[in-house]
PDB file of N, CA and C in Angstrom:
ATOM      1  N   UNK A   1     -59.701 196.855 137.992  1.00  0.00           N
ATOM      2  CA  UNK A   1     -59.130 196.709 136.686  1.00  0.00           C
ATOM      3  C   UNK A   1     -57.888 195.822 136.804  1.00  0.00           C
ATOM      4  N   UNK A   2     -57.840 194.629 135.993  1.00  0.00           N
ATOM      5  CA  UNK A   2     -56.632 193.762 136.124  1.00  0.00           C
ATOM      6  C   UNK A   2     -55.400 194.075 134.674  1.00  0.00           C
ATOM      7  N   UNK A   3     -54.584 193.904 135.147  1.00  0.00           N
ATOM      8  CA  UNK A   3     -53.773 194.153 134.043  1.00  0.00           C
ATOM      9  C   UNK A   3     -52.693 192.806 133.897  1.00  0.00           C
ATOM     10  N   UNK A   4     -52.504 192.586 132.852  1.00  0.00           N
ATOM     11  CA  UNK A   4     -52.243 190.868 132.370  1.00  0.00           C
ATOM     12  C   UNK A   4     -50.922 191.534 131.232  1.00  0.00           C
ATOM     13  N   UNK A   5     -49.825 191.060 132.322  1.00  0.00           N
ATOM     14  CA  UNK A   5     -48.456 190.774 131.568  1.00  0.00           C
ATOM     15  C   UNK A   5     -48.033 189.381 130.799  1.00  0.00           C
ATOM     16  N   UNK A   6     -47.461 190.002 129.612  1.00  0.00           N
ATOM     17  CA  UNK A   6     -47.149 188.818 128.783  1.00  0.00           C
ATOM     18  C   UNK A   6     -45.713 188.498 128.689  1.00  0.00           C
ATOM     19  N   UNK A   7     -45.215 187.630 129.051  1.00  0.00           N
ATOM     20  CA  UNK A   7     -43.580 187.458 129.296  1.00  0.00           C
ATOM     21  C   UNK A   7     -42.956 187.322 127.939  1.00  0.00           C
ATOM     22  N   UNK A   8     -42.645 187.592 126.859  1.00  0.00           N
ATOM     23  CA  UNK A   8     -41.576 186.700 126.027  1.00  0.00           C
ATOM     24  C   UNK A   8     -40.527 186.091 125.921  1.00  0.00           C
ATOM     25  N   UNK A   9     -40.864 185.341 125.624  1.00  0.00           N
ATOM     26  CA  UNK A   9     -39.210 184.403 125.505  1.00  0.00           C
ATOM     27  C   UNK A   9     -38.282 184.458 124.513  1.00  0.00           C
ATOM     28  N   UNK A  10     -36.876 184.713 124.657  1.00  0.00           N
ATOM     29  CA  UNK A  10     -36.228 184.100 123.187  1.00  0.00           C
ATOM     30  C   UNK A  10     -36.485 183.431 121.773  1.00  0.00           C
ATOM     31  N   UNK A  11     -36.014 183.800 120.938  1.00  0.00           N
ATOM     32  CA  UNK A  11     -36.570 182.838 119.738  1.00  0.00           C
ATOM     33  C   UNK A  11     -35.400 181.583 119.709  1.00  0.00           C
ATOM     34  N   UNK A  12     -34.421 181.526 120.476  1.00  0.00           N
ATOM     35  CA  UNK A  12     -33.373 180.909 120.117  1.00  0.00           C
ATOM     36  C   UNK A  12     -31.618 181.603 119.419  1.00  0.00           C
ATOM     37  N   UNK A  13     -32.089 182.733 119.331  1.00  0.00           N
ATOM     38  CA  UNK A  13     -30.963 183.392 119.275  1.00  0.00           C
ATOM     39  C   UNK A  13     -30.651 183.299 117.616  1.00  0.00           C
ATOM     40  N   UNK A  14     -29.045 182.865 117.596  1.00  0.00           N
ATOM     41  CA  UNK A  14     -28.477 182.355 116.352  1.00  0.00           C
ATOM     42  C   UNK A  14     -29.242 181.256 116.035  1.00  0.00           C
ATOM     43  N   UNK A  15     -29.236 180.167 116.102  1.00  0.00           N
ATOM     44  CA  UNK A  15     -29.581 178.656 115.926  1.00  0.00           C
ATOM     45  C   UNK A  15     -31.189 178.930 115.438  1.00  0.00           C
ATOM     46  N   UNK A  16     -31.550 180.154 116.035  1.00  0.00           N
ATOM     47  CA  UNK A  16     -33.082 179.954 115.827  1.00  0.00           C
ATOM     48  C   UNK A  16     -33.489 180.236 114.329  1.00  0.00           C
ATOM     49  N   UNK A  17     -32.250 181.041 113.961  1.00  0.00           N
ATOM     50  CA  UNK A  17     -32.566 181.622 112.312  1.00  0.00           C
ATOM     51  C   UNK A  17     -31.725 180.962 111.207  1.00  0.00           C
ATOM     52  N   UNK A  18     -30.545 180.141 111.719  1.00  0.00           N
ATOM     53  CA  UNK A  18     -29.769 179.152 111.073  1.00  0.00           C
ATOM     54  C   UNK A  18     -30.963 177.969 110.531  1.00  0.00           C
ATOM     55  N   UNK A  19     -31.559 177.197 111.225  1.00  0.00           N
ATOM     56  CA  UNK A  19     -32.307 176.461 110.676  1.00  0.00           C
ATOM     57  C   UNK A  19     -33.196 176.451 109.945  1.00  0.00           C
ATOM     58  N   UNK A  20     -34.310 177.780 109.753  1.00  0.00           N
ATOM     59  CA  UNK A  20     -35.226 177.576 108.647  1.00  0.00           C
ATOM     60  C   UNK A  20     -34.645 178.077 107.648  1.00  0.00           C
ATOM     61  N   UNK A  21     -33.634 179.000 107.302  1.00  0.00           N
ATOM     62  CA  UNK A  21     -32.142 179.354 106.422  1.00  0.00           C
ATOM     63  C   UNK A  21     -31.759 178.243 106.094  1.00  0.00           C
ATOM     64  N   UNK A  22     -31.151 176.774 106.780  1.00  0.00           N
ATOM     65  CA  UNK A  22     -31.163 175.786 105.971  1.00  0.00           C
ATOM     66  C   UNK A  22     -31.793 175.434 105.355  1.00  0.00           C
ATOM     67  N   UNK A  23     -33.169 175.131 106.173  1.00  0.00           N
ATOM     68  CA  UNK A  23     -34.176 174.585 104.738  1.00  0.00           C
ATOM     69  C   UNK A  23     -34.611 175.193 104.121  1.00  0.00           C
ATOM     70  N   UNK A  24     -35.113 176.438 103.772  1.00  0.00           N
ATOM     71  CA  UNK A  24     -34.845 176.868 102.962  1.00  0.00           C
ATOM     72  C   UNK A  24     -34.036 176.810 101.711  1.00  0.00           C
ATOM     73  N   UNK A  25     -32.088 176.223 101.670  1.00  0.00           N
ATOM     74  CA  UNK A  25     -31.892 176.668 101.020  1.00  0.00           C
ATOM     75  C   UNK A  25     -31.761 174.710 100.427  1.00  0.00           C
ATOM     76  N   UNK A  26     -31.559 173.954 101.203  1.00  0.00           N
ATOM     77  CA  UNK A  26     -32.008 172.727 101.386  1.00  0.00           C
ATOM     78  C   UNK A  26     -33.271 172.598  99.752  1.00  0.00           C
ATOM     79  N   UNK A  27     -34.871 172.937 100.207  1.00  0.00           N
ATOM     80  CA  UNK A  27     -35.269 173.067  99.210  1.00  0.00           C
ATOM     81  C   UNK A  27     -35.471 173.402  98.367  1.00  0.00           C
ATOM     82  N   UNK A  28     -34.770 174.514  97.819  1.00  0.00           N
ATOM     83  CA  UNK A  28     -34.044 175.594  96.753  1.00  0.00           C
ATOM     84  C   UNK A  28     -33.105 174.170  95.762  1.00  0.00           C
ATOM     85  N   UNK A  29     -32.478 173.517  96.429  1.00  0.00           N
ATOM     86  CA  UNK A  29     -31.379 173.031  96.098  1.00  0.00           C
ATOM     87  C   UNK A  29     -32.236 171.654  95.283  1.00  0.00           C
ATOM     88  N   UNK A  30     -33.168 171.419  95.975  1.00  0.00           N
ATOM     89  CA  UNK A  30     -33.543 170.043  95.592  1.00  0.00           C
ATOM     90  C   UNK A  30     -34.710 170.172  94.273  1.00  0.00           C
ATOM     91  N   UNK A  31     -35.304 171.644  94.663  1.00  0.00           N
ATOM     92  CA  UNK A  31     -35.969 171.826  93.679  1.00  0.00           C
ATOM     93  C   UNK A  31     -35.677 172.539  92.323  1.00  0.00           C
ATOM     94  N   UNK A  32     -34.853 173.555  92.527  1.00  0.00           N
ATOM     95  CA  UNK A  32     -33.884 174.023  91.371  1.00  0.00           C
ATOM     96  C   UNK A  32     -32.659 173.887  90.681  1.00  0.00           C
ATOM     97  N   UNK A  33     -31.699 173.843  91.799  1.00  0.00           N
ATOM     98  CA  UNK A  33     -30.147 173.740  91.005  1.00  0.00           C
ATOM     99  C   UNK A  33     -30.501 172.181  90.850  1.00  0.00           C
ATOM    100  N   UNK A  34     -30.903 171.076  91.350  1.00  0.00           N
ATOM    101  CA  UNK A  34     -30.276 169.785  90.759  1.00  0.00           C
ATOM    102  C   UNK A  34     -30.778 169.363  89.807  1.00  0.00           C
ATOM    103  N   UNK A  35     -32.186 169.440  89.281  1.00  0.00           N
ATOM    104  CA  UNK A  35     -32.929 169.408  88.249  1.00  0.00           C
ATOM    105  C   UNK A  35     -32.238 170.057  87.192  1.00  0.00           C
ATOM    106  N   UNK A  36     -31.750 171.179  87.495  1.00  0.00           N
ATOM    107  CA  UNK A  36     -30.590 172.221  86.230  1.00  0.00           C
ATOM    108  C   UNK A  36     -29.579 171.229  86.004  1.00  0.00           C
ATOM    109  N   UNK A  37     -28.865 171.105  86.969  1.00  0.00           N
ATOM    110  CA  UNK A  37     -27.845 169.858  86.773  1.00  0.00           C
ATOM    111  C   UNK A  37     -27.635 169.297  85.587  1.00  0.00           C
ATOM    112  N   UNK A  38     -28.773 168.229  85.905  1.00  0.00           N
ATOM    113  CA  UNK A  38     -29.378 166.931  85.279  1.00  0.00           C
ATOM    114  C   UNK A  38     -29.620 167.446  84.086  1.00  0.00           C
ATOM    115  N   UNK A  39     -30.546 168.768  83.824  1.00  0.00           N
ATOM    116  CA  UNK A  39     -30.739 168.947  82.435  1.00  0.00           C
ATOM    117  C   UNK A  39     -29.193 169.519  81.475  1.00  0.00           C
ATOM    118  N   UNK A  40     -28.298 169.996  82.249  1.00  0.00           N
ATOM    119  CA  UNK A  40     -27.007 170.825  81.406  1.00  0.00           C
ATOM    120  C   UNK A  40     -26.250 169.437  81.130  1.00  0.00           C
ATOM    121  N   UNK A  41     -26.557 168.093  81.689  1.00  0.00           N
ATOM    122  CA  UNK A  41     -25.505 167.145  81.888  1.00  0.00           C
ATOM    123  C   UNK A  41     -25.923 166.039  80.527  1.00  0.00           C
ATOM    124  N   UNK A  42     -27.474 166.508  80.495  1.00  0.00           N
ATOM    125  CA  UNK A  42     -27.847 165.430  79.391  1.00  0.00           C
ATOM    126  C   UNK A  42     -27.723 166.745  78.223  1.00  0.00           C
ATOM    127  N   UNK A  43     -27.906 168.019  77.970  1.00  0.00           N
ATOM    128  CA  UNK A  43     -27.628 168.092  76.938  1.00  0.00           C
ATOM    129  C   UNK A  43     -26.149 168.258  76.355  1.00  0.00           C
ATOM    130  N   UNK A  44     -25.546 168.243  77.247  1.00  0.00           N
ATOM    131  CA  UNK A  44     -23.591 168.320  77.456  1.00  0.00           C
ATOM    132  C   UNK A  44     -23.390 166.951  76.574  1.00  0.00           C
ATOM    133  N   UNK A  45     -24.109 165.497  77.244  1.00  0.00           N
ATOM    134  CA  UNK A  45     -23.796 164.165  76.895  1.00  0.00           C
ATOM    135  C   UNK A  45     -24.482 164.229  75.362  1.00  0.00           C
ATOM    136  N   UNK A  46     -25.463 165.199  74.780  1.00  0.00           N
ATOM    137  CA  UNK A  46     -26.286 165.394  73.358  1.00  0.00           C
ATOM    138  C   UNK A  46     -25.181 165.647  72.225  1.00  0.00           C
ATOM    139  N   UNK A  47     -24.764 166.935  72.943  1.00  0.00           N
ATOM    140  CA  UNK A  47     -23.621 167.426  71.972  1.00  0.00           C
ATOM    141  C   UNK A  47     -22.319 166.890  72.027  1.00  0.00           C
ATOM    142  N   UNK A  48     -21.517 166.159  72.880  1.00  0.00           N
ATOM    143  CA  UNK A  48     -20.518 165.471  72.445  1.00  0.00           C
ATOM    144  C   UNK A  48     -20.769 163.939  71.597  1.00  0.00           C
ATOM    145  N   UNK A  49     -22.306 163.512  71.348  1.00  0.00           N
ATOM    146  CA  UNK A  49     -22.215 162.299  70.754  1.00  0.00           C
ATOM    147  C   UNK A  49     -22.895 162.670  69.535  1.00  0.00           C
ATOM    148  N   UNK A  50     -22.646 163.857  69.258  1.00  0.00           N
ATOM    149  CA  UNK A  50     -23.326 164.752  67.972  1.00  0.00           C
ATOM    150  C   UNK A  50     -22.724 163.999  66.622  1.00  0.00           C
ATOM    151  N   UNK A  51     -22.984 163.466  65.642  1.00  0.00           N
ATOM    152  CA  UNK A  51     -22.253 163.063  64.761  1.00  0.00           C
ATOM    153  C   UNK A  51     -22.443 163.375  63.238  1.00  0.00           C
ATOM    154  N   UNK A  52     -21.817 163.449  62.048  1.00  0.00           N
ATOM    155  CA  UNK A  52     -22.389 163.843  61.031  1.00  0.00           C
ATOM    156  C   UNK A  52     -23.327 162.908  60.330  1.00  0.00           C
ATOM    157  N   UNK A  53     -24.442 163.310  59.679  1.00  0.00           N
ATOM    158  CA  UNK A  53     -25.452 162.520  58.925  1.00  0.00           C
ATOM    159  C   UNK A  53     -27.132 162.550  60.471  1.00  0.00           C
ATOM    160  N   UNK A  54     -26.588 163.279  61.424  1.00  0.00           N
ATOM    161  CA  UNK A  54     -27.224 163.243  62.565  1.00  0.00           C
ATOM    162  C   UNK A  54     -28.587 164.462  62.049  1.00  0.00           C
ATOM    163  N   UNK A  55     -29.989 164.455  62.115  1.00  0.00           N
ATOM    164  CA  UNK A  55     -30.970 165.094  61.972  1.00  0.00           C
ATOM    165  C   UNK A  55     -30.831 166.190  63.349  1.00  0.00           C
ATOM    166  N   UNK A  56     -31.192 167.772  63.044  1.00  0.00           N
ATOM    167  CA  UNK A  56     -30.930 168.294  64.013  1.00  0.00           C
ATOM    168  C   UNK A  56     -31.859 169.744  63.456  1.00  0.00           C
ATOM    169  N   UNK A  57     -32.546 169.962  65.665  1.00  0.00           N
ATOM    170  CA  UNK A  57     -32.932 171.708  65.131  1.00  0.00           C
ATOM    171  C   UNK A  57     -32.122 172.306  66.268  1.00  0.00           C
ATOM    172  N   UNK A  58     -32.435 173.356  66.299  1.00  0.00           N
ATOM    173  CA  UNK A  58     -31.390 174.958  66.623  1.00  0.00           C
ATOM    174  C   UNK A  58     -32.304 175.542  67.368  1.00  0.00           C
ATOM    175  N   UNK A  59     -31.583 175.891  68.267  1.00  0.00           N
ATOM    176  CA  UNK A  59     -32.423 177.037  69.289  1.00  0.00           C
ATOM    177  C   UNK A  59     -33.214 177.785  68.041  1.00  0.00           C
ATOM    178  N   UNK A  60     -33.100 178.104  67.077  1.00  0.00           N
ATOM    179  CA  UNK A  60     -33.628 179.493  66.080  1.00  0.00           C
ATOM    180  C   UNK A  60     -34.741 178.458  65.533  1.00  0.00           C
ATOM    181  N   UNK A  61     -34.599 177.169  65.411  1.00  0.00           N
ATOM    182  CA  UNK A  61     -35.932 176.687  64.627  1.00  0.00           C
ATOM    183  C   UNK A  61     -35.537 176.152  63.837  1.00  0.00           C
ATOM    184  N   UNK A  62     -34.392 176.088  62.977  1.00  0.00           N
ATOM    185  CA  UNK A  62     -33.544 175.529  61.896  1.00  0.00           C
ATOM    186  C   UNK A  62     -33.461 174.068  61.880  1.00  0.00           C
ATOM    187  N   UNK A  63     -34.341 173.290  60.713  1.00  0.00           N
ATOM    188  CA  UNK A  63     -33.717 171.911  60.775  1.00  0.00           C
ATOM    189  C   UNK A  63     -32.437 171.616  60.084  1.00  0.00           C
ATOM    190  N   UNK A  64     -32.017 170.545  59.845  1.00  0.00           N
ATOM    191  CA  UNK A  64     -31.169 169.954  58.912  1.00  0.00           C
ATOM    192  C   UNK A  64     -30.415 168.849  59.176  1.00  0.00           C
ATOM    193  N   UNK A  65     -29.612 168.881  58.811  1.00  0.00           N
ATOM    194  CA  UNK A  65     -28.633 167.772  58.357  1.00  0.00           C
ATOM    195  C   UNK A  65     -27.155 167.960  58.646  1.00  0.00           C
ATOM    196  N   UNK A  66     -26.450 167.568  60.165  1.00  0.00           N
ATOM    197  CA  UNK A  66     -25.108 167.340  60.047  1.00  0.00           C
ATOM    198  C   UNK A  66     -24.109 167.221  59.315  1.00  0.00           C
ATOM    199  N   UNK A  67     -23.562 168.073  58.556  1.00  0.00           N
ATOM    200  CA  UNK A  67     -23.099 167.936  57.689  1.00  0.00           C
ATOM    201  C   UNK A  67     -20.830 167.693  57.942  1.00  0.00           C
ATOM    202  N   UNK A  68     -20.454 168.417  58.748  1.00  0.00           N
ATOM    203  CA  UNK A  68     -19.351 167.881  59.693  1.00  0.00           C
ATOM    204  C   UNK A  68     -19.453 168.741  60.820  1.00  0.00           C
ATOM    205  N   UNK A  69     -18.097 168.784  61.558  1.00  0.00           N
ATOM    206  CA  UNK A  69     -17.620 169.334  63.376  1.00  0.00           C
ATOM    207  C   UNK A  69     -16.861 169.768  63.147  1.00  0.00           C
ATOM    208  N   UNK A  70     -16.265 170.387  63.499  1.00  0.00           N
ATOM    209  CA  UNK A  70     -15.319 171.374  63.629  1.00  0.00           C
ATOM    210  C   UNK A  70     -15.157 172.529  64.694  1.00  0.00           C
ATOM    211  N   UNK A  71     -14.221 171.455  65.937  1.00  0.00           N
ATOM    212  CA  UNK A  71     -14.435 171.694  67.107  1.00  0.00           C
ATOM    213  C   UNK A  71     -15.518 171.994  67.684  1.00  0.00           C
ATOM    214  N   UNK A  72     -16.053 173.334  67.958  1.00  0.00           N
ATOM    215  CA  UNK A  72     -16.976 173.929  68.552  1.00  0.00           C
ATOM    216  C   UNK A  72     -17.863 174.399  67.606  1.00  0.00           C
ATOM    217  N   UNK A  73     -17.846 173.866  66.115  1.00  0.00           N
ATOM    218  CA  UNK A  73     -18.978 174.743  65.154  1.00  0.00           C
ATOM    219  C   UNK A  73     -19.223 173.492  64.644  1.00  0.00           C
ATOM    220  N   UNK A  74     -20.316 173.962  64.140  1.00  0.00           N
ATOM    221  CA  UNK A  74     -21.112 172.473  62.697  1.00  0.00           C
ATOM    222  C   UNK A  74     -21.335 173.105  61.745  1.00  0.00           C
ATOM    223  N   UNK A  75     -21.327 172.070  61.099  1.00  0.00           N
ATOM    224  CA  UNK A  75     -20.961 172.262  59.527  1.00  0.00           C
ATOM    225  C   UNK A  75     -22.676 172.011  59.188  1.00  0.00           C
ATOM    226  N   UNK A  76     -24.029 172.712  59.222  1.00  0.00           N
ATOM    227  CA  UNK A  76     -25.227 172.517  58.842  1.00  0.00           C
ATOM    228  C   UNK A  76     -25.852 172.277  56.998  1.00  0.00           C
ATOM    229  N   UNK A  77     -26.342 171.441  56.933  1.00  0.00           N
ATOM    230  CA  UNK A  77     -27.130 170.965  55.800  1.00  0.00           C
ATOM    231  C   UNK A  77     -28.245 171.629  55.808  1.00  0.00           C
ATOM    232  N   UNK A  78     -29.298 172.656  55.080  1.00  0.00           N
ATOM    233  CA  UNK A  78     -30.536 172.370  55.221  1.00  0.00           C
ATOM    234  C   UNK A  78     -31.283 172.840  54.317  1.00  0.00           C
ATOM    235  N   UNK A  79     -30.656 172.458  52.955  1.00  0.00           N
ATOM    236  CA  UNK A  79     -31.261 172.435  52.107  1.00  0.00           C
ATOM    237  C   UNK A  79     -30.502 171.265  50.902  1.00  0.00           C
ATOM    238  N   UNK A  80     -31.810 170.591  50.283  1.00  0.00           N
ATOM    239  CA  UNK A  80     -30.884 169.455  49.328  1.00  0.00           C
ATOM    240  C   UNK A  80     -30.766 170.405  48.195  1.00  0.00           C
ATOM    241  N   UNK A  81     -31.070 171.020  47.680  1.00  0.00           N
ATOM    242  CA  UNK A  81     -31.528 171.605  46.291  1.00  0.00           C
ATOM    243  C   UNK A  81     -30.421 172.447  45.563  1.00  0.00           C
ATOM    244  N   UNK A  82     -29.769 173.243  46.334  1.00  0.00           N
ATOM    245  CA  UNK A  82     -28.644 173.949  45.883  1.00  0.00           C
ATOM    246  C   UNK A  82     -27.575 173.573  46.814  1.00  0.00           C
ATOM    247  N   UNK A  83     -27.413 172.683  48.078  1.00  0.00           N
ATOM    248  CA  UNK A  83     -26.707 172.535  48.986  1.00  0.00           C
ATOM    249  C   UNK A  83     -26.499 173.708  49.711  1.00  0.00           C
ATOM    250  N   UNK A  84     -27.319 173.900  50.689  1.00  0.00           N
ATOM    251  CA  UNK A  84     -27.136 175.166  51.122  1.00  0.00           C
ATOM    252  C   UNK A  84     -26.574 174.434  52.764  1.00  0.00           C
ATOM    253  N   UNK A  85     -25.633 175.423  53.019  1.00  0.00           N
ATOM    254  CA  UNK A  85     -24.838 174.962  53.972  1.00  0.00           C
ATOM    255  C   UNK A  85     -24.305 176.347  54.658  1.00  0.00           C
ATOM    256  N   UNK A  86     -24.293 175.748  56.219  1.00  0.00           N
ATOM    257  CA  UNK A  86     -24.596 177.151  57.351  1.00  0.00           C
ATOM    258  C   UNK A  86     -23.448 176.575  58.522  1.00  0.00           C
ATOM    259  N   UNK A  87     -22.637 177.679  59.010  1.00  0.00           N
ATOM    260  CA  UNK A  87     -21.372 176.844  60.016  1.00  0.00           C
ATOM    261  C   UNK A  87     -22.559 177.916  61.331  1.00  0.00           C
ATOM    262  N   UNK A  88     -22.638 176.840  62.356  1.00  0.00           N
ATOM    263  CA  UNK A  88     -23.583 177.336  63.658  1.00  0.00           C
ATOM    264  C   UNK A  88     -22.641 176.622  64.623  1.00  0.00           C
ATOM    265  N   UNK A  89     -22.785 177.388  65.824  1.00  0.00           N
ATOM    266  CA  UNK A  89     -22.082 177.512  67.416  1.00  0.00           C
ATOM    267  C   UNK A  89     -22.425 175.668  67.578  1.00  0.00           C
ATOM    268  N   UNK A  90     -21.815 174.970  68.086  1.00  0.00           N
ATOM    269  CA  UNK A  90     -22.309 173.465  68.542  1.00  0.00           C
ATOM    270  C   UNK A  90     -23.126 173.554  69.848  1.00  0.00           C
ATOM    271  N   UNK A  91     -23.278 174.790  70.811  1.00  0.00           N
ATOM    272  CA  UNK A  91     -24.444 174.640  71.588  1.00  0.00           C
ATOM    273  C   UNK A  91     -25.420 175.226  71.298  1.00  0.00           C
ATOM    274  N   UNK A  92     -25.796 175.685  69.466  1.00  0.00           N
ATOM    275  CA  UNK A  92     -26.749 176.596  69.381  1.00  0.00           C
ATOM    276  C   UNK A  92     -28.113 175.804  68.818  1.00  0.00           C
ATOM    277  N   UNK A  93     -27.353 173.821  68.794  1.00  0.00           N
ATOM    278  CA  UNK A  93     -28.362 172.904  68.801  1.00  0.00           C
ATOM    279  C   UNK A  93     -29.153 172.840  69.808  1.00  0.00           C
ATOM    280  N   UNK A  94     -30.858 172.188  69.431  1.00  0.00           N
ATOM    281  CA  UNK A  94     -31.421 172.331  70.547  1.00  0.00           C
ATOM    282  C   UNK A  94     -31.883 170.667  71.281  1.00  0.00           C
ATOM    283  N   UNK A  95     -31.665 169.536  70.182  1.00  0.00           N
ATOM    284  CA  UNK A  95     -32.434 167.983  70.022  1.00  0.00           C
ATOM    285  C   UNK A  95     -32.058 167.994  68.838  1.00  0.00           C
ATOM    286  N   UNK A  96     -31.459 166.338  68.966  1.00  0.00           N
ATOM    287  CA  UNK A  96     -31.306 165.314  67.769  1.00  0.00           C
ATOM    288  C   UNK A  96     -32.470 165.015  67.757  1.00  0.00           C
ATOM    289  N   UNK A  97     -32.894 164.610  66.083  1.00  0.00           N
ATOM    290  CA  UNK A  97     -33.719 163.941  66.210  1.00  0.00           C
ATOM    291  C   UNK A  97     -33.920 162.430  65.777  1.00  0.00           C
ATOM    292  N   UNK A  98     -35.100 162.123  66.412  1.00  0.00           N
ATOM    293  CA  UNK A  98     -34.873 160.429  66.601  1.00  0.00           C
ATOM    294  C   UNK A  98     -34.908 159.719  65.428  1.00  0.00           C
ATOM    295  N   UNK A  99     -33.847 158.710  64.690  1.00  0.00           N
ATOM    296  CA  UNK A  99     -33.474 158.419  63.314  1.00  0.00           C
ATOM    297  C   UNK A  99     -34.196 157.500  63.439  1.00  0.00           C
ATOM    298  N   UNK A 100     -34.702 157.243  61.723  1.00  0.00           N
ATOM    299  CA  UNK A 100     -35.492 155.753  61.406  1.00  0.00           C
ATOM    300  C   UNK A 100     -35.272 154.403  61.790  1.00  0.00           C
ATOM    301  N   UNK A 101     -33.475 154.313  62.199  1.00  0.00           N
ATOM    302  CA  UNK A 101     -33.634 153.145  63.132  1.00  0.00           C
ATOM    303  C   UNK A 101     -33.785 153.177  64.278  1.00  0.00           C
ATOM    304  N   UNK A 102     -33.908 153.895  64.713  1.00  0.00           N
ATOM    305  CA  UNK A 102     -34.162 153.912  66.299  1.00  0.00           C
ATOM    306  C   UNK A 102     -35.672 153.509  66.623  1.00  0.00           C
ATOM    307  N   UNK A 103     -36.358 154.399  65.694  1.00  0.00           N
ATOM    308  CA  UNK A 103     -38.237 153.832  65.789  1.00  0.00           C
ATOM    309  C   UNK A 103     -38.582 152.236  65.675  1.00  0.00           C
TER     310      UNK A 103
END
């Protein structure tokens, strides 16, 4: 009857678990936070070039019509008929929308 020893070796210690911990967090980084980035930076650049007479909906679904600013609130349009008019949070926009000259 033979009996067959198996030696193991080290994994590398520290260094051995530091590196796939980098990449790991390496592709975490490339695939989540910078893409977030990019998206908080363009809608950051949305709402400071927000202007009145600007077409707009709302996280809630709400269209309308820019009506003024006031600091951190807007002054909402969204109805012509009786002028109905609504003061909403300025990040509670969600997209301008694209005006007839722009098409």
């Amino acid at each position: 009857m033979a009996v067959i020893i198996f030696q193991t070796t080290g994994s590398g210690g520290f260094g051995g678990f530091l590196i796939p911990l980098g990449l790991m967090f390496a592709i975490m980084y490339f695939m989540v936070i910078m893409p977030q980035q990019r998206q908080r930076k363009k809608v950051q650049a949305m709402l400071a070039e927000l202007k009145s007479g600007d077409k707009v909906i709302t996280n809630g679904g709400i269209y309308g019509t820019v009506n003024g600013i006031d600091g951190d609130s807007v002054i909402l349009k969204i109805s012509t008929e009786p002028q109905v008019k609504i003061r909403i949070a300025r990040a509670a926009i969600a997209q301008v929308e694209a005006s007839e000259d722009a098409k």
